[in-house]
Protein backbone atom coordinates (compact mmCIF):
# COMPACT_ATOMS: atom_id res chain seq x y z
CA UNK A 1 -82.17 87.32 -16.28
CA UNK A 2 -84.67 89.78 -14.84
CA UNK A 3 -87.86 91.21 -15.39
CA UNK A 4 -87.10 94.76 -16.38
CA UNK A 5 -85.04 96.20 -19.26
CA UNK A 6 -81.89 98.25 -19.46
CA UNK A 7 -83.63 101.82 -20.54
CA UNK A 8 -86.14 100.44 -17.09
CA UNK A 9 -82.80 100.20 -15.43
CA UNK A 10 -81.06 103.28 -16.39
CA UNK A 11 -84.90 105.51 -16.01
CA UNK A 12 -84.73 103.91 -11.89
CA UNK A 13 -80.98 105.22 -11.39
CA UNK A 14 -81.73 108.92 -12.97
CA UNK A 15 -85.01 108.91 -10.95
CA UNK A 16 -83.10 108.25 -7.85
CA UNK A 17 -79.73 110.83 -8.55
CA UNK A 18 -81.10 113.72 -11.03
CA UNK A 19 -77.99 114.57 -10.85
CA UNK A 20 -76.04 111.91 -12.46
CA UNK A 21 -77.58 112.93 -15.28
CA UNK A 22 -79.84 111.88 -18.68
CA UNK A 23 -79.97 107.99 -19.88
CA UNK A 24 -78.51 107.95 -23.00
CA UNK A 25 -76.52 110.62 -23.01
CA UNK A 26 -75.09 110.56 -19.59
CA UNK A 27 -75.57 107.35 -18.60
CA UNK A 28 -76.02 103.80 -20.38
CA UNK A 29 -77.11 100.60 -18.74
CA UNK A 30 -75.87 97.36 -20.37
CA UNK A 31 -76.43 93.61 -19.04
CA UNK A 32 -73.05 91.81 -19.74
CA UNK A 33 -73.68 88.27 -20.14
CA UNK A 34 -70.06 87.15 -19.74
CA UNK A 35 -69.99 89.00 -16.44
CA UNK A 36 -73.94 88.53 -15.41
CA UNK A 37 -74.00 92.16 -14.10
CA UNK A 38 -75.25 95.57 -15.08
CA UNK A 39 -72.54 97.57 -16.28
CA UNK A 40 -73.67 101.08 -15.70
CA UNK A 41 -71.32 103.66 -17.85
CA UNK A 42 -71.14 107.04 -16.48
CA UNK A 43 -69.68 109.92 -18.90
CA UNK A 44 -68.98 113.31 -17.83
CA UNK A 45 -67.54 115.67 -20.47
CA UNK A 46 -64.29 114.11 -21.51
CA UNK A 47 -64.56 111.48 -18.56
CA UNK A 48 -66.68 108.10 -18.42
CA UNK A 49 -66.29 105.58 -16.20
CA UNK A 50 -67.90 101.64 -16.66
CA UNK A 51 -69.27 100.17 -13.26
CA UNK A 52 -70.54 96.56 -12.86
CA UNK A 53 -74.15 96.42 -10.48
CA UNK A 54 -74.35 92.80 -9.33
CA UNK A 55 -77.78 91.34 -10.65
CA UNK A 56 -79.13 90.98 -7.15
CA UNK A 57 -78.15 94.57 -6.31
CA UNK A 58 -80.09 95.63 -9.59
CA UNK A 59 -82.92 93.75 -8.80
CA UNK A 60 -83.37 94.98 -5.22
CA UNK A 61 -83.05 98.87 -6.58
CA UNK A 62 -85.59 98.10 -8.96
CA UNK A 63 -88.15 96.57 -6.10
CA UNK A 64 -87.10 100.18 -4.19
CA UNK A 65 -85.25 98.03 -1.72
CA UNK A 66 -81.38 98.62 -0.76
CA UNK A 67 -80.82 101.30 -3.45
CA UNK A 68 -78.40 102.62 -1.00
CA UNK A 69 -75.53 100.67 -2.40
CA UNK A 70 -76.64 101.98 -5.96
CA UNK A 71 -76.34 105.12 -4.52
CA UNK A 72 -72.57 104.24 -3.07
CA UNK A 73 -71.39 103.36 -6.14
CA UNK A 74 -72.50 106.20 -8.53
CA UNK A 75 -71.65 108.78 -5.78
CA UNK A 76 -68.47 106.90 -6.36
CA UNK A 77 -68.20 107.21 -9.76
CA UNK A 78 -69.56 110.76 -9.43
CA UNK A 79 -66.30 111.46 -7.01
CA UNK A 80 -64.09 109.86 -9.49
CA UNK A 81 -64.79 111.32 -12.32
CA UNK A 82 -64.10 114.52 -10.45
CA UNK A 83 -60.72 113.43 -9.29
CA UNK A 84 -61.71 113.09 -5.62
CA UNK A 85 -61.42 109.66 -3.86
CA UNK A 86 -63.36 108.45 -0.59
C-alpha cells in the first residue's frame, strides 16, 4: 500500500486547504481496499460528500509533488457541497 497512514493523509490535505477544515471532524481519510484508493469524506454541516484519490495521486501529494489535482478535487467538493458546479 503506501508508506504513510490515513490521519498522515488527512494532516497533508488540511495543511494544504485550512480551509477545508479539521481531520476528524471535517474531514476523514479512509484507504478502501476493494477500490485501492483514498476515499477522502468531506462534511459540511448537514452536507458530506465521499471522494476517491487514486493511490498514485495520494502518493505524489504526500512527496509535495502534483498536489494540484488534490487541490481540484476538494475545491470540487468544496463547490459542491455549496451547490455551485464548475
Amino acid at each position: 500500500m503506501s508508506y504513510y497512514d490515513k490521519q498522515e493523509l488527512c494532516t497533508q490535505i488540511t495543511t494544504l486547504y485550512p480551509d477545508i477544515g479539521e481531520c476528524g471532524s471535517d474531514i476523514t481519510v479512509a484507504y478502501d481496499e476493494q477500490e485501492k484508493a483514498w476515499v477522502v469524506h468531506l462534511k459540511d454541516g448537514p452536507h458530506s460528500l465521499d471522494h476517491f484519490l487514486e493511490q498514485i495521486d495520494a502518493d505524489s501529494c504526500m512527496d509535495g509533488k502534483q498536489c494540484i489535482g488534490l487541490g481540484l478535487d476538494i475545491a470540487q467538493l468544496k463547490k459542491n457541497l455549496h451547490g455551485k458546479q464548475f
